[in-house]
C-alpha atoms as a PDB file:
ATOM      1  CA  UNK A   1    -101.095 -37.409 -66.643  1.00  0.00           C
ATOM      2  CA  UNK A   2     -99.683 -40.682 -65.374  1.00  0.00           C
ATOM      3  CA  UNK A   3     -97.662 -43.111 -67.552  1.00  0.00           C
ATOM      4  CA  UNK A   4     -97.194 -46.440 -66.045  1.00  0.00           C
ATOM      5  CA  UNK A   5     -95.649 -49.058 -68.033  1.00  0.00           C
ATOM      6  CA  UNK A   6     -97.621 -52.351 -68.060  1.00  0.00           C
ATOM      7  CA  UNK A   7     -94.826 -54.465 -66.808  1.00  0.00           C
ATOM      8  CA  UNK A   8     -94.465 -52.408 -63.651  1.00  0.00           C
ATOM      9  CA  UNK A   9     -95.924 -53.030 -60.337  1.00  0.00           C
ATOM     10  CA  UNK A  10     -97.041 -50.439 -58.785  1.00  0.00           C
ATOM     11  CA  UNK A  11     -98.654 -50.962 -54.891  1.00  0.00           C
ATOM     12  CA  UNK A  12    -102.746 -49.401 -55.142  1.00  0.00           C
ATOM     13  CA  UNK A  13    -101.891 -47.978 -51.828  1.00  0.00           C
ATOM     14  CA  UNK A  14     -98.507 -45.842 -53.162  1.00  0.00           C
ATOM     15  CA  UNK A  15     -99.025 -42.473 -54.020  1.00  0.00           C
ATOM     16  CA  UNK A  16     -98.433 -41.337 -57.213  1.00  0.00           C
ATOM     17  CA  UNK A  17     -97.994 -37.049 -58.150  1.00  0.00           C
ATOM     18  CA  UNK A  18     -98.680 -35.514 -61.125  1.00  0.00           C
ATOM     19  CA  UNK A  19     -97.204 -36.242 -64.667  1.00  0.00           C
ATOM     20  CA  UNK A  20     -95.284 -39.056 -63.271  1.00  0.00           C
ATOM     21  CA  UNK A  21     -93.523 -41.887 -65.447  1.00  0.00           C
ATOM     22  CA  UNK A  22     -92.565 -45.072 -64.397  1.00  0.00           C
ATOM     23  CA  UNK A  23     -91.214 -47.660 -67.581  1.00  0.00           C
ATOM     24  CA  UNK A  24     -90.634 -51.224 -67.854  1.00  0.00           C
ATOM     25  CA  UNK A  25     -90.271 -53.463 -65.216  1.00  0.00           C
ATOM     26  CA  UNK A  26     -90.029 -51.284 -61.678  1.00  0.00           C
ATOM     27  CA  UNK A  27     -91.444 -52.667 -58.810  1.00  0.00           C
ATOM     28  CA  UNK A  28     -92.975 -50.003 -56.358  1.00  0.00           C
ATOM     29  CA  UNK A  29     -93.748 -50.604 -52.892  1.00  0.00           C
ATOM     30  CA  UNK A  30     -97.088 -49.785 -50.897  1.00  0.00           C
ATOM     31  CA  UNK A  31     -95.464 -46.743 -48.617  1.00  0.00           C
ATOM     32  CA  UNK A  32     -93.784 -45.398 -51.181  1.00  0.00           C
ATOM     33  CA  UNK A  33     -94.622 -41.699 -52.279  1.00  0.00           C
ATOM     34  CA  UNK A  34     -93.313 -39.955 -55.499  1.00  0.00           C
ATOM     35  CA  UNK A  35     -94.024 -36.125 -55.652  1.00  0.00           C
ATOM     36  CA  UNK A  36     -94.523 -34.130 -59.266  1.00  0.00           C
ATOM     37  CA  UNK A  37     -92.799 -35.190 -62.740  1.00  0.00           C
ATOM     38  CA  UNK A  38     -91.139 -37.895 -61.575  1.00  0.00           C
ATOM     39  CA  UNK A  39     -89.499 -40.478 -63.617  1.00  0.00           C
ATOM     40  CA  UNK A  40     -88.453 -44.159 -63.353  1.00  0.00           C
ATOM     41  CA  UNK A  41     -86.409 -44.655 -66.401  1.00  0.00           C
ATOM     42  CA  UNK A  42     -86.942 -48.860 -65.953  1.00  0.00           C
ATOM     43  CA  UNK A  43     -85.821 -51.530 -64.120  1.00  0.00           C
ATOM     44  CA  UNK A  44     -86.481 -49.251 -60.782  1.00  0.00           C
ATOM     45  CA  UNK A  45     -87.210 -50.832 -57.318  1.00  0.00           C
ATOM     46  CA  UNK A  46     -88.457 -48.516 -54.892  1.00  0.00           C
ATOM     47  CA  UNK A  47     -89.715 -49.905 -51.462  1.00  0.00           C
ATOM     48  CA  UNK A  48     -90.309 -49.224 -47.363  1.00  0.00           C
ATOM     49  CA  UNK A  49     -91.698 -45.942 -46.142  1.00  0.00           C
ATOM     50  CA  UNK A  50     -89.469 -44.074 -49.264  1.00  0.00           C
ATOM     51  CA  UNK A  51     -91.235 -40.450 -50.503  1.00  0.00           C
ATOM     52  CA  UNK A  52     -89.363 -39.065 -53.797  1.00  0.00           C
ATOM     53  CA  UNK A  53     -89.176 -35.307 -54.225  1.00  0.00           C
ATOM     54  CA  UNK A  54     -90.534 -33.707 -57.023  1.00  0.00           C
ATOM     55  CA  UNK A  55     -88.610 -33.218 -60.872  1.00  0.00           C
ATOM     56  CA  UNK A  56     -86.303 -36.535 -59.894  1.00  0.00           C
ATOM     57  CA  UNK A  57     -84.802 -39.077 -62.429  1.00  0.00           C
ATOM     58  CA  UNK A  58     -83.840 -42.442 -61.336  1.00  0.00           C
ATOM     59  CA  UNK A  59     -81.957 -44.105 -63.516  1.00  0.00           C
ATOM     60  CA  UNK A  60     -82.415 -48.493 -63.854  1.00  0.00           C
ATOM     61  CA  UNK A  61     -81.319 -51.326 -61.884  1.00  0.00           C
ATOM     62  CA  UNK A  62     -81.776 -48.669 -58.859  1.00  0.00           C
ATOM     63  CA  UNK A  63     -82.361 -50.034 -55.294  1.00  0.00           C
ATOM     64  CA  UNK A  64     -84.594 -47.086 -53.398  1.00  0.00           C
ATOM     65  CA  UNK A  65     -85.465 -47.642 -49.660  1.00  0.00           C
ATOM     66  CA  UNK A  66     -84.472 -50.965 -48.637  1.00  0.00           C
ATOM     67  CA  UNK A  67     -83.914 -52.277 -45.211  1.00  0.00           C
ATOM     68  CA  UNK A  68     -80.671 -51.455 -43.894  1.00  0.00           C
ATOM     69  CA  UNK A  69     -78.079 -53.591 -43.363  1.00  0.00           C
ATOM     70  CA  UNK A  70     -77.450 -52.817 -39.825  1.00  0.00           C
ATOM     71  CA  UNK A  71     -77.831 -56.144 -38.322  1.00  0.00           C
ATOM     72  CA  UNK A  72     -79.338 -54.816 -34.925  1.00  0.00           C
ATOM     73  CA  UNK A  73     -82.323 -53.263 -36.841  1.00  0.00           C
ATOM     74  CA  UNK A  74     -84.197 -55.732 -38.814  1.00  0.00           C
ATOM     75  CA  UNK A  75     -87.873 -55.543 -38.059  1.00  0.00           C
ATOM     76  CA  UNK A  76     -89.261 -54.080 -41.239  1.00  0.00           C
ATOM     77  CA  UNK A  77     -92.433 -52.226 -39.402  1.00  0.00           C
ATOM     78  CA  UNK A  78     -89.635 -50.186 -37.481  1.00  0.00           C
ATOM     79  CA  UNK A  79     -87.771 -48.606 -39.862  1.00  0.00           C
ATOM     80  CA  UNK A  80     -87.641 -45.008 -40.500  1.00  0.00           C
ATOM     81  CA  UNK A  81     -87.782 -44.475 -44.185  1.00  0.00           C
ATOM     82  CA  UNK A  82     -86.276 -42.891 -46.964  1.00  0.00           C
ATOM     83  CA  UNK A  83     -87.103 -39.224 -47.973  1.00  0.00           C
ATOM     84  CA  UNK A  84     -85.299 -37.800 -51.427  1.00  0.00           C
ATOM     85  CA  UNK A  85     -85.538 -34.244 -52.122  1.00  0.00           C
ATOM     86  CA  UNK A  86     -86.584 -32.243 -55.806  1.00  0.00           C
ATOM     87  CA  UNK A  87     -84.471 -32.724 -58.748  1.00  0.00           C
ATOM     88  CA  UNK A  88     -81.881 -35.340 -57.946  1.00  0.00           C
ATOM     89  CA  UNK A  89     -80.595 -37.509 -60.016  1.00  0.00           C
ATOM     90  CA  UNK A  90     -79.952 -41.421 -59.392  1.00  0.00           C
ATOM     91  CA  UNK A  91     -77.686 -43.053 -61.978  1.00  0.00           C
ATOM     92  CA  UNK A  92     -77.623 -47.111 -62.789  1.00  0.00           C
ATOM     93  CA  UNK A  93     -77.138 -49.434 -59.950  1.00  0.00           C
ATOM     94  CA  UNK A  94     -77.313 -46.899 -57.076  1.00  0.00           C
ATOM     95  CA  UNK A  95     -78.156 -48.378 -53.558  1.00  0.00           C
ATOM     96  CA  UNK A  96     -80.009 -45.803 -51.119  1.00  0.00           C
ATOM     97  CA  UNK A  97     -81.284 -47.453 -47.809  1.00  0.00           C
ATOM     98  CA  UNK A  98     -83.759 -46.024 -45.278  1.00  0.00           C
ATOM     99  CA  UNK A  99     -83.354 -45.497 -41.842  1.00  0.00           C
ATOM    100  CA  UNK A 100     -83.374 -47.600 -38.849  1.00  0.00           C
ATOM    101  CA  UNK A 101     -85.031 -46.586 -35.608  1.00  0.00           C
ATOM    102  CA  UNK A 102     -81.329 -45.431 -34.394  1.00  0.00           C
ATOM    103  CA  UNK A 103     -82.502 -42.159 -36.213  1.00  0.00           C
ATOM    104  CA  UNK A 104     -85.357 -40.365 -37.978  1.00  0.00           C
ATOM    105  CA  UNK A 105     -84.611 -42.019 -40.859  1.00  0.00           C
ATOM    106  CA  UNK A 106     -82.307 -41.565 -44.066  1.00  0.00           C
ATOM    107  CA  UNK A 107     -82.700 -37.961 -46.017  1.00  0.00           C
ATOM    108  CA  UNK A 108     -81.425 -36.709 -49.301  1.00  0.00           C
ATOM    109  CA  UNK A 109     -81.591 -32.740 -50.147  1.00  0.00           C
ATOM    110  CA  UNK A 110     -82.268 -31.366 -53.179  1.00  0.00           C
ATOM    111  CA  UNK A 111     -80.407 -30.886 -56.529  1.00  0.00           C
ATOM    112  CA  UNK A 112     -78.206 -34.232 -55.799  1.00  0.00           C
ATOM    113  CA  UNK A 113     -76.660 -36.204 -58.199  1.00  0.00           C
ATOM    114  CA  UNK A 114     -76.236 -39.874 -56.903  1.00  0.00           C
ATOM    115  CA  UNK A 115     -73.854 -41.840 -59.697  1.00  0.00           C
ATOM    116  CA  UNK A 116     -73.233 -44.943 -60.945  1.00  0.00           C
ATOM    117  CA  UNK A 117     -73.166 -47.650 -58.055  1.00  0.00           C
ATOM    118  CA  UNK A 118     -73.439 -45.028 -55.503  1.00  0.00           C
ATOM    119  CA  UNK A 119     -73.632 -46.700 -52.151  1.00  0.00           C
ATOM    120  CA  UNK A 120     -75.844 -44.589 -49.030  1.00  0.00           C
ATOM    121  CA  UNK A 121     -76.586 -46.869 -46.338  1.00  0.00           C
ATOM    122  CA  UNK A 122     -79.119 -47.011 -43.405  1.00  0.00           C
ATOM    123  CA  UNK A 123     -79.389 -43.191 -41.224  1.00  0.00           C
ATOM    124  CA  UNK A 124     -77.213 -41.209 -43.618  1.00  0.00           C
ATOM    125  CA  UNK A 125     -77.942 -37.232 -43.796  1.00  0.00           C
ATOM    126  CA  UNK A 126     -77.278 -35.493 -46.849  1.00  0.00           C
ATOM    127  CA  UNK A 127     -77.583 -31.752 -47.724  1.00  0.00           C
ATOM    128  CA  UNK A 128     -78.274 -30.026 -50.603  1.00  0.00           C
ATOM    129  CA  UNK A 129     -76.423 -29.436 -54.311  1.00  0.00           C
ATOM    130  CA  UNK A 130     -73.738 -32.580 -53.344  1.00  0.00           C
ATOM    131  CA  UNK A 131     -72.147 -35.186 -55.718  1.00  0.00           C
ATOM    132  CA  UNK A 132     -71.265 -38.041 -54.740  1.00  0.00           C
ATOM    133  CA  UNK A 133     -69.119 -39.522 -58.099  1.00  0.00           C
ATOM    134  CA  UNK A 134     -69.426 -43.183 -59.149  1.00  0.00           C
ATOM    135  CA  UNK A 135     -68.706 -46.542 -56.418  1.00  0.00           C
ATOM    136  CA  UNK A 136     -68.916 -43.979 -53.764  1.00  0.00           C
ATOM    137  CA  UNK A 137     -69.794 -45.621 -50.420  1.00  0.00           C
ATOM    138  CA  UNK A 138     -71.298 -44.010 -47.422  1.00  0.00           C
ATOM    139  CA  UNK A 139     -71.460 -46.355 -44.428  1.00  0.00           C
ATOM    140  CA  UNK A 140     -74.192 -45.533 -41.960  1.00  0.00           C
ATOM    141  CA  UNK A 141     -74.847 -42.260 -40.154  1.00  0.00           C
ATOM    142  CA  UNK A 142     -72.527 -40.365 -42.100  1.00  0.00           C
ATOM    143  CA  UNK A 143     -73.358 -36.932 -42.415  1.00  0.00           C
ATOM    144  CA  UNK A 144     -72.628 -34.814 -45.686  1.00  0.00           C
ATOM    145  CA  UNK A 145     -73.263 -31.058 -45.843  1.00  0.00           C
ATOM    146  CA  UNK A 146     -74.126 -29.183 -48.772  1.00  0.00           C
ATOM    147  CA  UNK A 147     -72.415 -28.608 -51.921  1.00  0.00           C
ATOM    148  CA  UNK A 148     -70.005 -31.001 -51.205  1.00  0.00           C
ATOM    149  CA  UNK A 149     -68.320 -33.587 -54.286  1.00  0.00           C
ATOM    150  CA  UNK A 150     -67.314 -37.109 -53.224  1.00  0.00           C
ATOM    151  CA  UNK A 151     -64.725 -38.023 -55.837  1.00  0.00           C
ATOM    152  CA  UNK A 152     -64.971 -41.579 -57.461  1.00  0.00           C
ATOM    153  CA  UNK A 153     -64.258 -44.791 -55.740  1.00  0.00           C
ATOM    154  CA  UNK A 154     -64.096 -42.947 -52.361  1.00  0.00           C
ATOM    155  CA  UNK A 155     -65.379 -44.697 -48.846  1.00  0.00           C
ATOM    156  CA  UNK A 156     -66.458 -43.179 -46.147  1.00  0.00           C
ATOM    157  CA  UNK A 157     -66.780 -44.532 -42.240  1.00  0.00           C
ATOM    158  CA  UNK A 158     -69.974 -44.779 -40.471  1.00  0.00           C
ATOM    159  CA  UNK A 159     -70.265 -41.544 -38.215  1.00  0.00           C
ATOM    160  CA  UNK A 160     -68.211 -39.451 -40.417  1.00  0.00           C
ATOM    161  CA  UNK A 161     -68.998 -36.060 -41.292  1.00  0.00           C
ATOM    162  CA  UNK A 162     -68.037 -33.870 -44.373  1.00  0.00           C
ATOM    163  CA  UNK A 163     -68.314 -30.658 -44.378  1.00  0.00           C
ATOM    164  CA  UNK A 164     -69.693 -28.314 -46.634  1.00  0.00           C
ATOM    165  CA  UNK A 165     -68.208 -27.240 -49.991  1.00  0.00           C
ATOM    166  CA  UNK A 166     -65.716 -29.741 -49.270  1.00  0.00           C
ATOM    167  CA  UNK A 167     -63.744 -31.516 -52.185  1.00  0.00           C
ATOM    168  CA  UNK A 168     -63.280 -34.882 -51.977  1.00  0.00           C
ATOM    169  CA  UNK A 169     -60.099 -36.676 -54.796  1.00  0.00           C
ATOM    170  CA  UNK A 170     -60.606 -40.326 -55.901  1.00  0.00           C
ATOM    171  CA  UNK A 171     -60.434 -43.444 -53.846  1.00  0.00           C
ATOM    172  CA  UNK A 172     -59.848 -41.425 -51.090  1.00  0.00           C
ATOM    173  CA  UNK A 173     -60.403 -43.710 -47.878  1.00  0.00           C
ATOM    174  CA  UNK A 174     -62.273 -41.228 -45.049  1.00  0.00           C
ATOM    175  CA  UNK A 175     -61.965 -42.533 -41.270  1.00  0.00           C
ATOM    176  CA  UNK A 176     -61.982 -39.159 -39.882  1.00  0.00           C
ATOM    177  CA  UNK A 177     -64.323 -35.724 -40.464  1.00  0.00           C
ATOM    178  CA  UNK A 178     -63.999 -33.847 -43.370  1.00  0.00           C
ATOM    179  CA  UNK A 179     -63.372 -30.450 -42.606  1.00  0.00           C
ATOM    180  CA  UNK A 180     -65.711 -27.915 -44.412  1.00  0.00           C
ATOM    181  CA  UNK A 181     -64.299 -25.759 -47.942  1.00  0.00           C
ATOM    182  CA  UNK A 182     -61.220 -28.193 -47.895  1.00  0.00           C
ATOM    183  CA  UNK A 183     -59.561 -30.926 -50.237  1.00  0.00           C
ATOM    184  CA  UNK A 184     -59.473 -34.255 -48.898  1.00  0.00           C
ATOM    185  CA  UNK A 185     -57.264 -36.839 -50.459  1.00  0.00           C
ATOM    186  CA  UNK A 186     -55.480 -39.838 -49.399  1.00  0.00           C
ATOM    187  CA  UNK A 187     -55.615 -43.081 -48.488  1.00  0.00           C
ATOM    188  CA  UNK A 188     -55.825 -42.328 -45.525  1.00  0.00           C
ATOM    189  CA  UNK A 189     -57.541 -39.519 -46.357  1.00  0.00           C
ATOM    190  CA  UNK A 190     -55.868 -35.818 -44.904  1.00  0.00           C
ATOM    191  CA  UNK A 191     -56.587 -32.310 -45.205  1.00  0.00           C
ATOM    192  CA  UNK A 192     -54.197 -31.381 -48.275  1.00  0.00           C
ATOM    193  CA  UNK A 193     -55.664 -27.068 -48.727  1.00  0.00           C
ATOM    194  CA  UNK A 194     -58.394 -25.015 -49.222  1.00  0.00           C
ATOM    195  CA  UNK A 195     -60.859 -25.682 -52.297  1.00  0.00           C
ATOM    196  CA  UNK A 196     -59.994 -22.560 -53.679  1.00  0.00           C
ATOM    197  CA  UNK A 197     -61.473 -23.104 -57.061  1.00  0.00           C
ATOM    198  CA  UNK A 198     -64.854 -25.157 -56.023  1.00  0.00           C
ATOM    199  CA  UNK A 199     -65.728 -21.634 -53.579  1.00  0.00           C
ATOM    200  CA  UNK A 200     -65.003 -19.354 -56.389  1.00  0.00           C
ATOM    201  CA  UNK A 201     -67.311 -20.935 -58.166  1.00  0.00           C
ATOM    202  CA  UNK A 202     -69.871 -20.744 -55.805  1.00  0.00           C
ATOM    203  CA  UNK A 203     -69.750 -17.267 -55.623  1.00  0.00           C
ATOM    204  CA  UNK A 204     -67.120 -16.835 -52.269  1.00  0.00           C
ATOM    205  CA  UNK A 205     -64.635 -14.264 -52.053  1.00  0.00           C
ATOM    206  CA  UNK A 206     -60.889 -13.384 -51.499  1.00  0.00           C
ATOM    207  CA  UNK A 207     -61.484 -12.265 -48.316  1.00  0.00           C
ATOM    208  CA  UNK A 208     -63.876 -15.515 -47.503  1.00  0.00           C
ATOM    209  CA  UNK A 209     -61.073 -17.496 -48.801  1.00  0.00           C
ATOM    210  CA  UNK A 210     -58.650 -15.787 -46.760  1.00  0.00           C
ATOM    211  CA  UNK A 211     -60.049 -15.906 -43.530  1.00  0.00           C
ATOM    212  CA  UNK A 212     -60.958 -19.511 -43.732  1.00  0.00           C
ATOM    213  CA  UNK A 213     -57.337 -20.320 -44.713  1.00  0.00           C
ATOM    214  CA  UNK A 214     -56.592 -18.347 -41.175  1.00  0.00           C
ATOM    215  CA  UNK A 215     -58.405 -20.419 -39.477  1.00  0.00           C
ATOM    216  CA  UNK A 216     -57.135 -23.854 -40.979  1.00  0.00           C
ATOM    217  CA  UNK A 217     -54.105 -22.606 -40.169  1.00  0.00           C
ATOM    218  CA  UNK A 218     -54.283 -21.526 -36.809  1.00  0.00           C
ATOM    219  CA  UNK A 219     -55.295 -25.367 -36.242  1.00  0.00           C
ATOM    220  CA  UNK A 220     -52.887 -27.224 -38.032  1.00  0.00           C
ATOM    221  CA  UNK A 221     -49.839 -24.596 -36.559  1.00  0.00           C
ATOM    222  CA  UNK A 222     -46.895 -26.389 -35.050  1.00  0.00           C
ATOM    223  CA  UNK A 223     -46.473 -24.281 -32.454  1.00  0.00           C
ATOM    224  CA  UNK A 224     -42.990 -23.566 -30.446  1.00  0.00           C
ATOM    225  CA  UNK A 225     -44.852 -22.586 -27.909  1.00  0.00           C
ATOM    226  CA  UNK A 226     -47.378 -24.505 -25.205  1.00  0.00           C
ATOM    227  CA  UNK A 227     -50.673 -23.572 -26.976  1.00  0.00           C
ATOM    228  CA  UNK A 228     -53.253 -25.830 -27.906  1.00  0.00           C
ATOM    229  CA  UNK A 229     -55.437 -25.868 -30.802  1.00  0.00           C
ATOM    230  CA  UNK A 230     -58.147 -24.763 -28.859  1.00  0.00           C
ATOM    231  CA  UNK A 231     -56.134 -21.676 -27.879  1.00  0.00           C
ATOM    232  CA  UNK A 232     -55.271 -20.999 -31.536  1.00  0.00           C
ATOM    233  CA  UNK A 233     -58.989 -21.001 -32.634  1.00  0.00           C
ATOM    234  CA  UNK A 234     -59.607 -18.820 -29.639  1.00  0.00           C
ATOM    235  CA  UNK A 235     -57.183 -16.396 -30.523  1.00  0.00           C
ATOM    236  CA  UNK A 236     -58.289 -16.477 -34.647  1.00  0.00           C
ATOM    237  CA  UNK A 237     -61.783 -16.015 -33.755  1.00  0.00           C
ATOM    238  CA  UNK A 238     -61.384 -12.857 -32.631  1.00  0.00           C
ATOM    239  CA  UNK A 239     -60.086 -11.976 -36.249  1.00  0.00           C
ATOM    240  CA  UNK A 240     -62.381 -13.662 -38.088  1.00  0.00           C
ATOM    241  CA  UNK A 241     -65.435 -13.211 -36.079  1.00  0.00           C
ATOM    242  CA  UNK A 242     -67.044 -11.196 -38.663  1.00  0.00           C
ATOM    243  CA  UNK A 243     -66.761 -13.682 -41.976  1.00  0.00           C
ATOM    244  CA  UNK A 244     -69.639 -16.483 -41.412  1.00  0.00           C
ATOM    245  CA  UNK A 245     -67.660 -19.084 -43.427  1.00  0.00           C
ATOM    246  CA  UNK A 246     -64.959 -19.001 -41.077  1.00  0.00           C
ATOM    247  CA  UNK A 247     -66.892 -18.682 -38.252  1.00  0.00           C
ATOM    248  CA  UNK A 248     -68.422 -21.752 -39.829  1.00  0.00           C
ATOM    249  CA  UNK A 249     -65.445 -23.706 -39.762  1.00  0.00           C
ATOM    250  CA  UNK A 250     -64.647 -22.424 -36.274  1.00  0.00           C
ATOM    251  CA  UNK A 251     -67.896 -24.179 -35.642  1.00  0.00           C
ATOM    252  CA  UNK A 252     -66.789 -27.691 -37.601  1.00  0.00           C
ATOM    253  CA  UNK A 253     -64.445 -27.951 -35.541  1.00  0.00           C
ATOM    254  CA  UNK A 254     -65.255 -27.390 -32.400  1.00  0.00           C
ATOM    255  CA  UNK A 255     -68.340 -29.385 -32.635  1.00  0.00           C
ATOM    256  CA  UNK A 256     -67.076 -32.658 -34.776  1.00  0.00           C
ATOM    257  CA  UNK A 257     -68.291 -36.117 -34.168  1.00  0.00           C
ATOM    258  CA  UNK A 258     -66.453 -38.687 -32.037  1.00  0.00           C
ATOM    259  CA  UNK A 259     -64.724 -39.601 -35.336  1.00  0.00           C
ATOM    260  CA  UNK A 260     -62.216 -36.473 -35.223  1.00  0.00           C
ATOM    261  CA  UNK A 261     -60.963 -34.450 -38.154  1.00  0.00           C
ATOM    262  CA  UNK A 262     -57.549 -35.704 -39.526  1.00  0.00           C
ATOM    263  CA  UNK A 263     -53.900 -33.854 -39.451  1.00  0.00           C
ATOM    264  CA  UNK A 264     -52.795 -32.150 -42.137  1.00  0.00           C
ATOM    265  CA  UNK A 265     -50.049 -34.134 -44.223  1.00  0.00           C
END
């Protein structure tokens, strides 16, 4: 059963899921979709092409699928919405934007908790399981995999990417690609070590750890000799070739955005 606060408006052409609750004074646009048990605490805004997954809490004075502020992309009829996975959570004064026709639009995985004036502008692609801690801002198009925490007060470029399990410290300023089951820190931000403790919780192993810290530091090696980083990753590979994380980070690297991933300090 639907409870829908009388101050709220609510578009007749939105589409509403089962046992969902929307309080005082949110405003909901007419493409906006909100799957199963959701709940608008109050004060909620929620507008453009924007569909919410199911179990999610958003918390008030939330901003939910606006336009972008990409200045080359301002034709509301063109955007490329919003989509929010199951069970995230959206804390007070959050800002999530949808996409712009530069992409298929802005998307949000599941089991994400979004704090307290949490920026995620226009195109941005995030995983599953991933914090991003309060005045976090994500400029556009950056890419976050899953798992990963975004410390408090941190800002990230457009076109970045962070990889996943990655740990992010506070106020950490991120030009460059984050490098997956690392520590960032830094202003700038650099690679600092493995995240040791935030893989053990999630269930990794010694030798996972191990072989990822091989390749990490095959990369960063000063080397006497004339090889390149590519040659050292060549060479690791062989060694690591049967641990998927490492492989996986093998991968990160070799395939990173234009941005490029930062030296170790």
């Amino acid at each position: 059963m639907q409870e829908i606060h009388p101050s709220s408006i609510v578009s007749p052409s939105a589409k509403l899921g089962k046992d969902v609750k929307i309080g005082p004074f949110c405003t909901i646009g007419p493409d906006v979709v909100l799957g199963d048990r959701v709940e608008l605490i109050s004060n909620v805004v929620i507008a453009g092409k924007t569909e919410i997954g199911d179990d999610t809490l958003i918390y008030p004075f939330s901003s939910i699928g606006a336009m972008g502020q990409d200045l080359k992309f301002q034709e509301a009829d063109t955007m490329t919405g919003l989509r929010v996975g199951k069970r995230c959570k959206i804390r007070e004064y959050a800002t999530i934007q949808q996409g712009t026709p530069a992409s298929t639009g802005t998307e949000i995985g599941d089991d994400c908790q979004i704090q307290v004036s949490v920026h995620v502008a226009h195109d941005c692609k995030l995983g599953n399981g991933i914090v991003l801690s309060n005045l976090v801002q994500l400029a556009g198009h950056v890419e976050v995999e899953d798992n990963a925490i975004v410390s408090a007060g941190s800002m990230v470029h457009q076109f970045c990417r962070i990889g996943r399990n990655a740990f992010i410290g506070g106020m950490t300023g991120i030009g460059m690609d984050v490098l997956p089951y690392s520590i960032f820190e830094g202003r700038p931000g650099v690679y600092r070590t493995i995240n040791k403790t935030g893989l053990m919780r999630h269930g990794f192993t010694t030798e996972d750890i191990h072989a990822i810290h091989a390749v990490y530091s095959a990369f960063f090696a000063k080397s006497d000799d004339d090889s390149t980083a590519a040659d050292r990753l060549k060479n690791v590979r062989k060694e690591v070739k049967n641990n998927k994380y490492a492989m996986d980070a093998i991968d990160f690297i070799e395939n990173r955005s234009n941005r490029g991933v930062s030296a170790r300090q």
